[in-house]
PDB file of N, CA and C in Angstrom:
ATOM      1  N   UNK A   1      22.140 -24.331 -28.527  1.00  0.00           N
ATOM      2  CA  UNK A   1      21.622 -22.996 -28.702  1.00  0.00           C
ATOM      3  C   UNK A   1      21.921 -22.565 -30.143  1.00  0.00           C
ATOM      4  N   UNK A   2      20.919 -22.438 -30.932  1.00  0.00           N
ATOM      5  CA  UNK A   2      21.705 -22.789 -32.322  1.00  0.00           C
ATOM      6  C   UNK A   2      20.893 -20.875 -32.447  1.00  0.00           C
ATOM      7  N   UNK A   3      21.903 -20.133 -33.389  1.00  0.00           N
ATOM      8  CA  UNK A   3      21.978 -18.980 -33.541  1.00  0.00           C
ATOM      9  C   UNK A   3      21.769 -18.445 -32.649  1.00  0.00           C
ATOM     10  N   UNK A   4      22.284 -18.627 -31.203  1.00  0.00           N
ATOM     11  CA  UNK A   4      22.038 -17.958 -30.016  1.00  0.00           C
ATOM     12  C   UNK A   4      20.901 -17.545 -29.426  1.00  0.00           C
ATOM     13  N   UNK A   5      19.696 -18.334 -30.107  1.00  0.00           N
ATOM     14  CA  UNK A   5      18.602 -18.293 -29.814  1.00  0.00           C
ATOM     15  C   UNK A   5      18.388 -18.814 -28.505  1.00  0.00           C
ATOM     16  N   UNK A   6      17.722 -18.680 -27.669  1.00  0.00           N
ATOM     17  CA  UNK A   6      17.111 -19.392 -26.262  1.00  0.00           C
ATOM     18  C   UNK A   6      16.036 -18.991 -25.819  1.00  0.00           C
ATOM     19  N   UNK A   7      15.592 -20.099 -25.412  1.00  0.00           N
ATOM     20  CA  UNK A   7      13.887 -20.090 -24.809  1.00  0.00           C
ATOM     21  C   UNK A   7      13.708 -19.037 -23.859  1.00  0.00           C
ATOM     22  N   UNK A   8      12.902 -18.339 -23.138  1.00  0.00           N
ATOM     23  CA  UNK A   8      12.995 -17.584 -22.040  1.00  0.00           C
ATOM     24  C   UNK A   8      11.638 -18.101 -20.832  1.00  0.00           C
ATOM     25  N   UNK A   9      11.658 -18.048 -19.970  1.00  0.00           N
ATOM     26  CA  UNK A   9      10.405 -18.512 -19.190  1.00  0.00           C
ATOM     27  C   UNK A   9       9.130 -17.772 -19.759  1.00  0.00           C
ATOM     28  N   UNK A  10       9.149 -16.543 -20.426  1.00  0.00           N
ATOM     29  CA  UNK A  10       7.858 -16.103 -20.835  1.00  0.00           C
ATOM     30  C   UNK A  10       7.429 -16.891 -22.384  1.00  0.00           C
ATOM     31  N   UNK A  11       8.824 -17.177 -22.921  1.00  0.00           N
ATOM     32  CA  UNK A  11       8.394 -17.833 -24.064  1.00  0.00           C
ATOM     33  C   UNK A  11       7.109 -19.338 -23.683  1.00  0.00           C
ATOM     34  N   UNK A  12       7.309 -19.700 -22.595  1.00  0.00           N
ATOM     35  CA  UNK A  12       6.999 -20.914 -22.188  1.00  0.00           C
ATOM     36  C   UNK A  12       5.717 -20.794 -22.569  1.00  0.00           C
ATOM     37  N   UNK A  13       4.706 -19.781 -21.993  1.00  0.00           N
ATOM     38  CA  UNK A  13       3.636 -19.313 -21.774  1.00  0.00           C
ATOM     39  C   UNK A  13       3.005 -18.864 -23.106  1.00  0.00           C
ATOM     40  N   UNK A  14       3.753 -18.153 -23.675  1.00  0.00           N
ATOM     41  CA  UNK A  14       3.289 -17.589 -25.467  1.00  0.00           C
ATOM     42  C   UNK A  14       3.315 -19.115 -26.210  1.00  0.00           C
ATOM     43  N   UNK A  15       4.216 -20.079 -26.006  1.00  0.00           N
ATOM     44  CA  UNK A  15       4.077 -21.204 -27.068  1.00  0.00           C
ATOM     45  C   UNK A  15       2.787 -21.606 -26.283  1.00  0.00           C
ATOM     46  N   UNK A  16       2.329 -22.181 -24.928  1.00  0.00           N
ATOM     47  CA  UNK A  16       1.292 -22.596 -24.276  1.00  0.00           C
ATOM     48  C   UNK A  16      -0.105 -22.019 -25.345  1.00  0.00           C
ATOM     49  N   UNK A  17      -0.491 -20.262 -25.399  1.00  0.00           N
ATOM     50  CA  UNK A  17      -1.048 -19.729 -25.959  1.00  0.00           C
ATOM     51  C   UNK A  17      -0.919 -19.887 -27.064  1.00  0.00           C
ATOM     52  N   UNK A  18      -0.441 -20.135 -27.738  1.00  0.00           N
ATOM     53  CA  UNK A  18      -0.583 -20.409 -29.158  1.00  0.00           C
ATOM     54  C   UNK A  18      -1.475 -21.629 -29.449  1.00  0.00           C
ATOM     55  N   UNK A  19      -0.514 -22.667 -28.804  1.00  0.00           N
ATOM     56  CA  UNK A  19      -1.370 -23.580 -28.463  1.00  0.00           C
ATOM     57  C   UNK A  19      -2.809 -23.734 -28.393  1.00  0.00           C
ATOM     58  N   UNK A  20      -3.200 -22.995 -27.455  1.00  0.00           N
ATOM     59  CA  UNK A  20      -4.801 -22.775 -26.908  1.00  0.00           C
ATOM     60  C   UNK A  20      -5.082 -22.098 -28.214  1.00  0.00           C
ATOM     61  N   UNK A  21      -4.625 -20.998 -28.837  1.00  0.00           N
ATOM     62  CA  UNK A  21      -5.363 -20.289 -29.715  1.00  0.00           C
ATOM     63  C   UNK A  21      -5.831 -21.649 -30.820  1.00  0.00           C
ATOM     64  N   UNK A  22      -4.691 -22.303 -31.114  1.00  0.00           N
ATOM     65  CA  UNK A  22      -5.024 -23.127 -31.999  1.00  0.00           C
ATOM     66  C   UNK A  22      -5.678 -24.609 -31.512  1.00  0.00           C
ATOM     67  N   UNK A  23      -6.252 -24.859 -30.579  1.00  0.00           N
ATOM     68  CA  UNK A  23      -7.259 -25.802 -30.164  1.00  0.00           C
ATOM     69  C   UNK A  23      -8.486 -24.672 -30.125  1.00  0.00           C
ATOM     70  N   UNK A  24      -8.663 -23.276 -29.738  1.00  0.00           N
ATOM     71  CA  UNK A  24      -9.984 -22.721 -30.254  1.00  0.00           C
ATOM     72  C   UNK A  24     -10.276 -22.811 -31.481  1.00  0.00           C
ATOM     73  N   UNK A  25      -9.417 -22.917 -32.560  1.00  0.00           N
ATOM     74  CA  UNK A  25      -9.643 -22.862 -33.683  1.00  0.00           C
ATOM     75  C   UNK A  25      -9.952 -23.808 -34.608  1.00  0.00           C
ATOM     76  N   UNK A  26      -9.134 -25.056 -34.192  1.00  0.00           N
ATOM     77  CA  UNK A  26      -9.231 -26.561 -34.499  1.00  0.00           C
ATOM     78  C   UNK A  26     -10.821 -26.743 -33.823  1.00  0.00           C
ATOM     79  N   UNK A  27     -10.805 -26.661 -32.860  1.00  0.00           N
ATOM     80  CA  UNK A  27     -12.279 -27.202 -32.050  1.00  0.00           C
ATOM     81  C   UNK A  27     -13.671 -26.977 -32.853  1.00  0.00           C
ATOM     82  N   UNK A  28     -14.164 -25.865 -33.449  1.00  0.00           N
ATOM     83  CA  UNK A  28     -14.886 -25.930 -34.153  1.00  0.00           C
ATOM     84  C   UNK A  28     -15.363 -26.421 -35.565  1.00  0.00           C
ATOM     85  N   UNK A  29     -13.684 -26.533 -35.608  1.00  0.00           N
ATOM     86  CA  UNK A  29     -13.443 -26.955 -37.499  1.00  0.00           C
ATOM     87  C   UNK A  29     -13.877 -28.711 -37.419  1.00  0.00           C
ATOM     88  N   UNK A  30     -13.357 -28.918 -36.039  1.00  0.00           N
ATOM     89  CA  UNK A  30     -13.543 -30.206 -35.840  1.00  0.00           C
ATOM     90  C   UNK A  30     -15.208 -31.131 -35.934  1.00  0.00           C
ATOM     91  N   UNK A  31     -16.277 -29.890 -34.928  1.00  0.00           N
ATOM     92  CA  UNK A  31     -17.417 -29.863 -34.753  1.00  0.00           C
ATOM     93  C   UNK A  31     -18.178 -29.830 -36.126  1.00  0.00           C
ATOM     94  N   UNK A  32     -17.698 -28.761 -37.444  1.00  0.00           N
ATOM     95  CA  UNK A  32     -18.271 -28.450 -38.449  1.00  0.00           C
ATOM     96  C   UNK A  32     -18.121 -29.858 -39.290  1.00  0.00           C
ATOM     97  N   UNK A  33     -16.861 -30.260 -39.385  1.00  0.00           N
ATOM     98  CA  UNK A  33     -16.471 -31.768 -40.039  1.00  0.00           C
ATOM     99  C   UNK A  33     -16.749 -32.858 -39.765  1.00  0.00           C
ATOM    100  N   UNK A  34     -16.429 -33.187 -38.313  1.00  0.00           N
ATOM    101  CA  UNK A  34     -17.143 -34.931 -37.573  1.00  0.00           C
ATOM    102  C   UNK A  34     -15.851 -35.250 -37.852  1.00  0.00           C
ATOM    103  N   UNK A  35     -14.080 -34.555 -37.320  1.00  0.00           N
ATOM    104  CA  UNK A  35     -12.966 -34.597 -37.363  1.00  0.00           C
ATOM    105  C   UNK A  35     -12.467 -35.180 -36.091  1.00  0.00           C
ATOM    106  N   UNK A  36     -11.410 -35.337 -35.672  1.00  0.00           N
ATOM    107  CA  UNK A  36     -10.894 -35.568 -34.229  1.00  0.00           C
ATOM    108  C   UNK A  36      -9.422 -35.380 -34.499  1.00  0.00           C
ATOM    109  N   UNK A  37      -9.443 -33.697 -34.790  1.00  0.00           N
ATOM    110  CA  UNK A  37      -7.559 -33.463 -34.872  1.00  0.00           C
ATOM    111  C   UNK A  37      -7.638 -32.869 -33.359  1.00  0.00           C
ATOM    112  N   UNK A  38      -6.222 -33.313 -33.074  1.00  0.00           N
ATOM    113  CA  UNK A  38      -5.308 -32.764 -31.758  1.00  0.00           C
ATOM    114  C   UNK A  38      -7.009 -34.098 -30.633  1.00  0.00           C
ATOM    115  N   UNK A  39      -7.255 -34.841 -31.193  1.00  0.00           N
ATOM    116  CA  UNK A  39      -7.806 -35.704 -30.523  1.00  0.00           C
ATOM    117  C   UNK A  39      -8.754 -35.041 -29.174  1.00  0.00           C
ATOM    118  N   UNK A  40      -9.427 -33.793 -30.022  1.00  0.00           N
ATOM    119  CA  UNK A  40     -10.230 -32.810 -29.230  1.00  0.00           C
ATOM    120  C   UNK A  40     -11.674 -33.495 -28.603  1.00  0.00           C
ATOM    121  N   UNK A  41     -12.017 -34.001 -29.667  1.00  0.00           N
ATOM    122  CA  UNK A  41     -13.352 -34.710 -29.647  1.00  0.00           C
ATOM    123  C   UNK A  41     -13.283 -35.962 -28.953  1.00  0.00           C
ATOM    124  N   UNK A  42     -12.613 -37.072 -29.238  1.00  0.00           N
ATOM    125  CA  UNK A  42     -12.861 -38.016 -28.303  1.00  0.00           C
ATOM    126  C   UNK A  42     -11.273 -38.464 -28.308  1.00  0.00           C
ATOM    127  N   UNK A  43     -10.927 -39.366 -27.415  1.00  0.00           N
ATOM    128  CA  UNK A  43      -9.777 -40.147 -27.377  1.00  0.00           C
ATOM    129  C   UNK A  43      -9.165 -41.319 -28.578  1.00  0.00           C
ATOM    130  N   UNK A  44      -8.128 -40.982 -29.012  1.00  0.00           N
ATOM    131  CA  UNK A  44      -7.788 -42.195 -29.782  1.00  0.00           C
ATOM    132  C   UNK A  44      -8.425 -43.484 -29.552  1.00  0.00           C
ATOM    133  N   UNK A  45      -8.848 -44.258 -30.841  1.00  0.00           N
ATOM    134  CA  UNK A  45      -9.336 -45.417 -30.451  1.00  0.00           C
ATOM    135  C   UNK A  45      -8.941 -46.556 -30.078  1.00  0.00           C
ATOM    136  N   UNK A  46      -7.461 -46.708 -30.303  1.00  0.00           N
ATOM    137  CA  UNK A  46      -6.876 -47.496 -29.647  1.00  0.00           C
ATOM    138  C   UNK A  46      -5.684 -47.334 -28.563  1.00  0.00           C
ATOM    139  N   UNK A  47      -5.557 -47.877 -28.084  1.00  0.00           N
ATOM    140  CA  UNK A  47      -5.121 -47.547 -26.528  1.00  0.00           C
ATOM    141  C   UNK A  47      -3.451 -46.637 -26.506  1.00  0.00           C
ATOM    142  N   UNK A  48      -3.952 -45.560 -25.625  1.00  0.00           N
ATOM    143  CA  UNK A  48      -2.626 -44.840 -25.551  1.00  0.00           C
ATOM    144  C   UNK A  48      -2.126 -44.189 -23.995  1.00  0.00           C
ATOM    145  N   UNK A  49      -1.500 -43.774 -24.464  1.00  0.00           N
ATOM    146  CA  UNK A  49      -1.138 -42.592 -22.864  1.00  0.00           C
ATOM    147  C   UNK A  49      -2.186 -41.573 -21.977  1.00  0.00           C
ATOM    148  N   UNK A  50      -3.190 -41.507 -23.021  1.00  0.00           N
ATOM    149  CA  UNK A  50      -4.073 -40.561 -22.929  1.00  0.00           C
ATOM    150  C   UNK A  50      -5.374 -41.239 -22.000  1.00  0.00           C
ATOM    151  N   UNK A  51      -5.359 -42.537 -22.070  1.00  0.00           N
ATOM    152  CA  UNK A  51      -6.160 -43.341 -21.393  1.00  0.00           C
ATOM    153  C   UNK A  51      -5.694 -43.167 -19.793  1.00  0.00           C
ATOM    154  N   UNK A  52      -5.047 -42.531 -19.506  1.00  0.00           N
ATOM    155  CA  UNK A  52      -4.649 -42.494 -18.373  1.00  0.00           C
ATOM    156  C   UNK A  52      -4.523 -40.912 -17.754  1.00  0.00           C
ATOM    157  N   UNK A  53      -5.495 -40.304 -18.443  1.00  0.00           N
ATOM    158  CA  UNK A  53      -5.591 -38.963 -18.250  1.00  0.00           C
ATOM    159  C   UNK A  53      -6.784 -38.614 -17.855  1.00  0.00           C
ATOM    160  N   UNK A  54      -7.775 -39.094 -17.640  1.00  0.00           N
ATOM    161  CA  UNK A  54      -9.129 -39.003 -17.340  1.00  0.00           C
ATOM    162  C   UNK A  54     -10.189 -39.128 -18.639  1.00  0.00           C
ATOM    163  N   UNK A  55     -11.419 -38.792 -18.389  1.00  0.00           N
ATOM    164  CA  UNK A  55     -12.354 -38.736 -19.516  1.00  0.00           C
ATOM    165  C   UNK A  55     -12.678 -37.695 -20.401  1.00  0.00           C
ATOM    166  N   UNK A  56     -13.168 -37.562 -21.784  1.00  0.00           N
ATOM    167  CA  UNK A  56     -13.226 -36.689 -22.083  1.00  0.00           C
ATOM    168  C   UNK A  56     -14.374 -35.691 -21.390  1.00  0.00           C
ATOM    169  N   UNK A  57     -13.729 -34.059 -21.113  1.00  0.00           N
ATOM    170  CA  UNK A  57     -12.871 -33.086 -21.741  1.00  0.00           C
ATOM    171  C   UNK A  57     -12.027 -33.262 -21.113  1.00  0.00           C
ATOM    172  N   UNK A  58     -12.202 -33.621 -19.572  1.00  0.00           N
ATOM    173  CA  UNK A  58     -10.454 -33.878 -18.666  1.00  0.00           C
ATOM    174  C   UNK A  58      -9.369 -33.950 -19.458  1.00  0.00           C
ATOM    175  N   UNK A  59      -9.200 -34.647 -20.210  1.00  0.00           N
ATOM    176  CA  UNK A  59      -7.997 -35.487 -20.477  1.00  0.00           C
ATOM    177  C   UNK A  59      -7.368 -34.101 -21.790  1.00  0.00           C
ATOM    178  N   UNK A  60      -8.300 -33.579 -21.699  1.00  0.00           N
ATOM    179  CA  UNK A  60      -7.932 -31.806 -22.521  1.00  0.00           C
ATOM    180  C   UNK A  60      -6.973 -30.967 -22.037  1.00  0.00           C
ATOM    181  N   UNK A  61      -7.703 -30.762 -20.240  1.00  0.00           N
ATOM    182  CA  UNK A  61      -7.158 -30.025 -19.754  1.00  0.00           C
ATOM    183  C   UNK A  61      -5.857 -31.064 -18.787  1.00  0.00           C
ATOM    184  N   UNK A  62      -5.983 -32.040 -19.164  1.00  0.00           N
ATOM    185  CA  UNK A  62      -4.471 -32.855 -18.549  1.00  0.00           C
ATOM    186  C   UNK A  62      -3.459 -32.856 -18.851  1.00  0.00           C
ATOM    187  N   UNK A  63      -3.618 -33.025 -20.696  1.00  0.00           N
ATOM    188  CA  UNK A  63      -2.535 -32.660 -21.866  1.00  0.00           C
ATOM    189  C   UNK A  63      -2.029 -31.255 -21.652  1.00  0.00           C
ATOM    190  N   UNK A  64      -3.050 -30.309 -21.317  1.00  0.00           N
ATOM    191  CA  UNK A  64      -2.404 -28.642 -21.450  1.00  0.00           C
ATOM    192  C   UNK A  64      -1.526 -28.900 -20.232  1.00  0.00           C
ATOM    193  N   UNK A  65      -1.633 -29.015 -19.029  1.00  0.00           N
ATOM    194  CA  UNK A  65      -0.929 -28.925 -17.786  1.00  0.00           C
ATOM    195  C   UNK A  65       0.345 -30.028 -18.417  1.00  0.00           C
ATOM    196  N   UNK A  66       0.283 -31.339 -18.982  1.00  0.00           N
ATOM    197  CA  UNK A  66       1.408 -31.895 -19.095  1.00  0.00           C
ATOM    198  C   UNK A  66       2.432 -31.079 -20.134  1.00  0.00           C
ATOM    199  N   UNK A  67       1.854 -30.193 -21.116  1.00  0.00           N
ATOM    200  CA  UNK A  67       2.367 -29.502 -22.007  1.00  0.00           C
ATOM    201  C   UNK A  67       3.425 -28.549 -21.197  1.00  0.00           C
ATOM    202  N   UNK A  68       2.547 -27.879 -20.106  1.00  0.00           N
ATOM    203  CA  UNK A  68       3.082 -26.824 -19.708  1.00  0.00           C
ATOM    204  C   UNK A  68       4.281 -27.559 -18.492  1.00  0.00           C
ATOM    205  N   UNK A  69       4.020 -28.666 -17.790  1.00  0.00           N
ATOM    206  CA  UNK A  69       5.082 -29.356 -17.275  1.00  0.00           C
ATOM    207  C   UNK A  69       6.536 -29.528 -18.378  1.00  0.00           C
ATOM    208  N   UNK A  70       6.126 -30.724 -19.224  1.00  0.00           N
ATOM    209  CA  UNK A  70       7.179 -30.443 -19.857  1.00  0.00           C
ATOM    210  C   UNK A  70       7.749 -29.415 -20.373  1.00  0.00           C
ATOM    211  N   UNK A  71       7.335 -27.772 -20.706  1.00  0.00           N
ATOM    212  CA  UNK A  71       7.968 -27.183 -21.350  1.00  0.00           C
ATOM    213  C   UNK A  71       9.339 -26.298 -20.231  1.00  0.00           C
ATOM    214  N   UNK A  72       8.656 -26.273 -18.474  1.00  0.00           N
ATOM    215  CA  UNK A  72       9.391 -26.233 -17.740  1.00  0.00           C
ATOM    216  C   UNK A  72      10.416 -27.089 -17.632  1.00  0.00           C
ATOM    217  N   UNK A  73      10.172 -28.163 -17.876  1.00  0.00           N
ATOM    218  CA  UNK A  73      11.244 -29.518 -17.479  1.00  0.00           C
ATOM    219  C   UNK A  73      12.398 -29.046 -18.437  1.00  0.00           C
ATOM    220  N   UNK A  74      12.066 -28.824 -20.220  1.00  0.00           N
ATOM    221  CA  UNK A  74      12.676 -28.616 -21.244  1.00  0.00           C
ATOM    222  C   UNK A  74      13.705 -27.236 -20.968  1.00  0.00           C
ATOM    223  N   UNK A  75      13.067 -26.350 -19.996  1.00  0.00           N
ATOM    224  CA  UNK A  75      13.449 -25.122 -20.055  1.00  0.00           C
ATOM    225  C   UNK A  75      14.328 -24.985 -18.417  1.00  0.00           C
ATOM    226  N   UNK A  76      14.516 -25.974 -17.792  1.00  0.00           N
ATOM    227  CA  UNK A  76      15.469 -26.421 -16.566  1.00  0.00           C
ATOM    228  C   UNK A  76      17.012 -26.305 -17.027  1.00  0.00           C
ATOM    229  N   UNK A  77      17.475 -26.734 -17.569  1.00  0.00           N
ATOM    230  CA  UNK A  77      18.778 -26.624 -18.003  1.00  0.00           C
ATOM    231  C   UNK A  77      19.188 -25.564 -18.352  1.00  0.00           C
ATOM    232  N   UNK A  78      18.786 -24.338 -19.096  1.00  0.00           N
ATOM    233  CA  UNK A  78      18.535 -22.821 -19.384  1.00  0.00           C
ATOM    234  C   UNK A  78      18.819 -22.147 -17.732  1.00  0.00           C
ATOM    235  N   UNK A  79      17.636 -22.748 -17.124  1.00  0.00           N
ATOM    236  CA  UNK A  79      17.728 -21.708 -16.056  1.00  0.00           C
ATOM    237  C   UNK A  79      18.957 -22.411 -14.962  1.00  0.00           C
ATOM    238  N   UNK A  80      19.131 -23.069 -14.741  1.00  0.00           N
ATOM    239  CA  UNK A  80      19.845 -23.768 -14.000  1.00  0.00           C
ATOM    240  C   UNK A  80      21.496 -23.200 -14.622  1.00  0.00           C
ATOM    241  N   UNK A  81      21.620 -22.860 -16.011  1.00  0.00           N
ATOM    242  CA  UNK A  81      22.849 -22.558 -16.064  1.00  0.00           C
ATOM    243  C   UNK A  81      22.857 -21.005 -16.174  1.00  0.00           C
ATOM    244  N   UNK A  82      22.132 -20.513 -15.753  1.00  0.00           N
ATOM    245  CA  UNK A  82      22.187 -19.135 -15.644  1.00  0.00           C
ATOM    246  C   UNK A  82      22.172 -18.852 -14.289  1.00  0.00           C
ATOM    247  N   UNK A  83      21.158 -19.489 -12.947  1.00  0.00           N
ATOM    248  CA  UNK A  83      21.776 -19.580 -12.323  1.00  0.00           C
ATOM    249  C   UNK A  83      23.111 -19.854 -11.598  1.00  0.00           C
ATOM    250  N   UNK A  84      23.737 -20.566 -12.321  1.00  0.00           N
ATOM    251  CA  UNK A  84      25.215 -21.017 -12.342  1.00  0.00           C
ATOM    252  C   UNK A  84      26.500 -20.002 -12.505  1.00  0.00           C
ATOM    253  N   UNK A  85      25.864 -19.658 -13.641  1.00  0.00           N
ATOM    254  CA  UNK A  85      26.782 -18.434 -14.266  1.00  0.00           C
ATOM    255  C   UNK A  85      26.707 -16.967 -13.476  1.00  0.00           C
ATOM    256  N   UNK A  86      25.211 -16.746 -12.950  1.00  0.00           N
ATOM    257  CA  UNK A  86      25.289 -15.884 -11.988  1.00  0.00           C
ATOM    258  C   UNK A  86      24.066 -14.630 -13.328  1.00  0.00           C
ATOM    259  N   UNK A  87      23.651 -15.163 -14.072  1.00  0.00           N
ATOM    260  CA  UNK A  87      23.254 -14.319 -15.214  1.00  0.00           C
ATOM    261  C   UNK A  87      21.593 -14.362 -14.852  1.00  0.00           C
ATOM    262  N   UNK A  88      21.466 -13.118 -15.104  1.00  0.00           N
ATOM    263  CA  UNK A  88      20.219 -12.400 -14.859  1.00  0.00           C
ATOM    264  C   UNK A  88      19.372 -11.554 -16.129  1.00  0.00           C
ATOM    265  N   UNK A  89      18.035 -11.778 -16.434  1.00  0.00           N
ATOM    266  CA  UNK A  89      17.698 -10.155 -17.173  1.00  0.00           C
ATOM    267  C   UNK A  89      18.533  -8.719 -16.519  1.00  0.00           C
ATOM    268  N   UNK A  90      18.692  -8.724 -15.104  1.00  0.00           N
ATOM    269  CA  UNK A  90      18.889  -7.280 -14.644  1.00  0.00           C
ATOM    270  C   UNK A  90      19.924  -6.933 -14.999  1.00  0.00           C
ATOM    271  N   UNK A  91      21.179  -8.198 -15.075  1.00  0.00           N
ATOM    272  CA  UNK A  91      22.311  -8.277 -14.813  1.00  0.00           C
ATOM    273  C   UNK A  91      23.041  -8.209 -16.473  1.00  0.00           C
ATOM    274  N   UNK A  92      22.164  -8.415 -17.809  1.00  0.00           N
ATOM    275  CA  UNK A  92      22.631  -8.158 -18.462  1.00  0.00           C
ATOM    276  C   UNK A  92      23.299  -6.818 -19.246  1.00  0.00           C
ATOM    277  N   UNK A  93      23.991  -6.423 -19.970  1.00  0.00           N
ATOM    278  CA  UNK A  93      24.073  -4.840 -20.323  1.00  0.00           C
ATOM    279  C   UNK A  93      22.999  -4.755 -21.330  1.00  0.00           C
ATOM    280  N   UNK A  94      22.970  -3.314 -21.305  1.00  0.00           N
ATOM    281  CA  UNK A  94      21.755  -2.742 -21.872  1.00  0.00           C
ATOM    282  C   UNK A  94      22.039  -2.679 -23.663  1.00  0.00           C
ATOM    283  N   UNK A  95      21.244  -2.529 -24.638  1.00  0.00           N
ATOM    284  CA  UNK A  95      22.149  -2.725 -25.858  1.00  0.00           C
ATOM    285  C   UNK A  95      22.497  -1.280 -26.336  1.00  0.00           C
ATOM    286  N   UNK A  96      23.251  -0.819 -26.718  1.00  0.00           N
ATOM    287  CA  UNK A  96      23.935   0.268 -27.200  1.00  0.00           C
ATOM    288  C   UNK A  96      22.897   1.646 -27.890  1.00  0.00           C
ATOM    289  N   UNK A  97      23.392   2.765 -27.416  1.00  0.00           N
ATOM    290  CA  UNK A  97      21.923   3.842 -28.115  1.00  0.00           C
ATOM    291  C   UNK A  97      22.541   3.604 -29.514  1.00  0.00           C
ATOM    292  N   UNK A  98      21.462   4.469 -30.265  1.00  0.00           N
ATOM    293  CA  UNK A  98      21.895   4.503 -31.798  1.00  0.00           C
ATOM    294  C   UNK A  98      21.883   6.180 -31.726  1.00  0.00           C
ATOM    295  N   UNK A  99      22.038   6.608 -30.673  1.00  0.00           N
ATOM    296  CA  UNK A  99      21.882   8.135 -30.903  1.00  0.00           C
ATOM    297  C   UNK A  99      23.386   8.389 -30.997  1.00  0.00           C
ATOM    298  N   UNK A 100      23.557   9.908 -31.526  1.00  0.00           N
ATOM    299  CA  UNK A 100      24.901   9.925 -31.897  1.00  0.00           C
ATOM    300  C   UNK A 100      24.940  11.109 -32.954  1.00  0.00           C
TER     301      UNK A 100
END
């Protein structure tokens, strides 16, 4: 946890979206060029992991769901020790007024 930073389950979802924002954005740049970044357009040409994801666009929406798997998997240990600890959003204190 480096500067006490930590993921939160909603973060999961905003990196997901970002994501997407930036395959809407790549996707056309791709179309305008005759490009294949984030391997939107067709599948690598030589053999990968992705061959085992279905055809193209499938294998689009296979990567997003594996994205969003792993970022749960990544974000298991977080929740698992908060469950542990007994730590909650509700359960945290509130941060201090500045009124005064």
């Amino acid at each position: 946890m480096a500067y006490r930073y930590r993921p939160t389950f909603t973060s999961i979802f905003r990196s997901l979206a970002a994501l997407l924002i930036a395959v809407a954005v790549i996707a056309p740049i791709n179309l305008w060029m005759g490009t294949n970044d984030l391997f939107l357009s067709s599948k690598p040409e030589q053999a990968s992991l992705v061959d085992f994801l279905g055809h193209w666009p499938w294998y689009i929406l296979s990567l997003t769901g594996l994205a969003l798997v792993s970022s749960l998997v990544n974000y298991l240990p977080f929740l698992i020790g908060d469950l542990v600890s007994g730590r909650s959003r509700a359960k945290r204190p509130a941060p201090p007024s500045s009124t005064g």
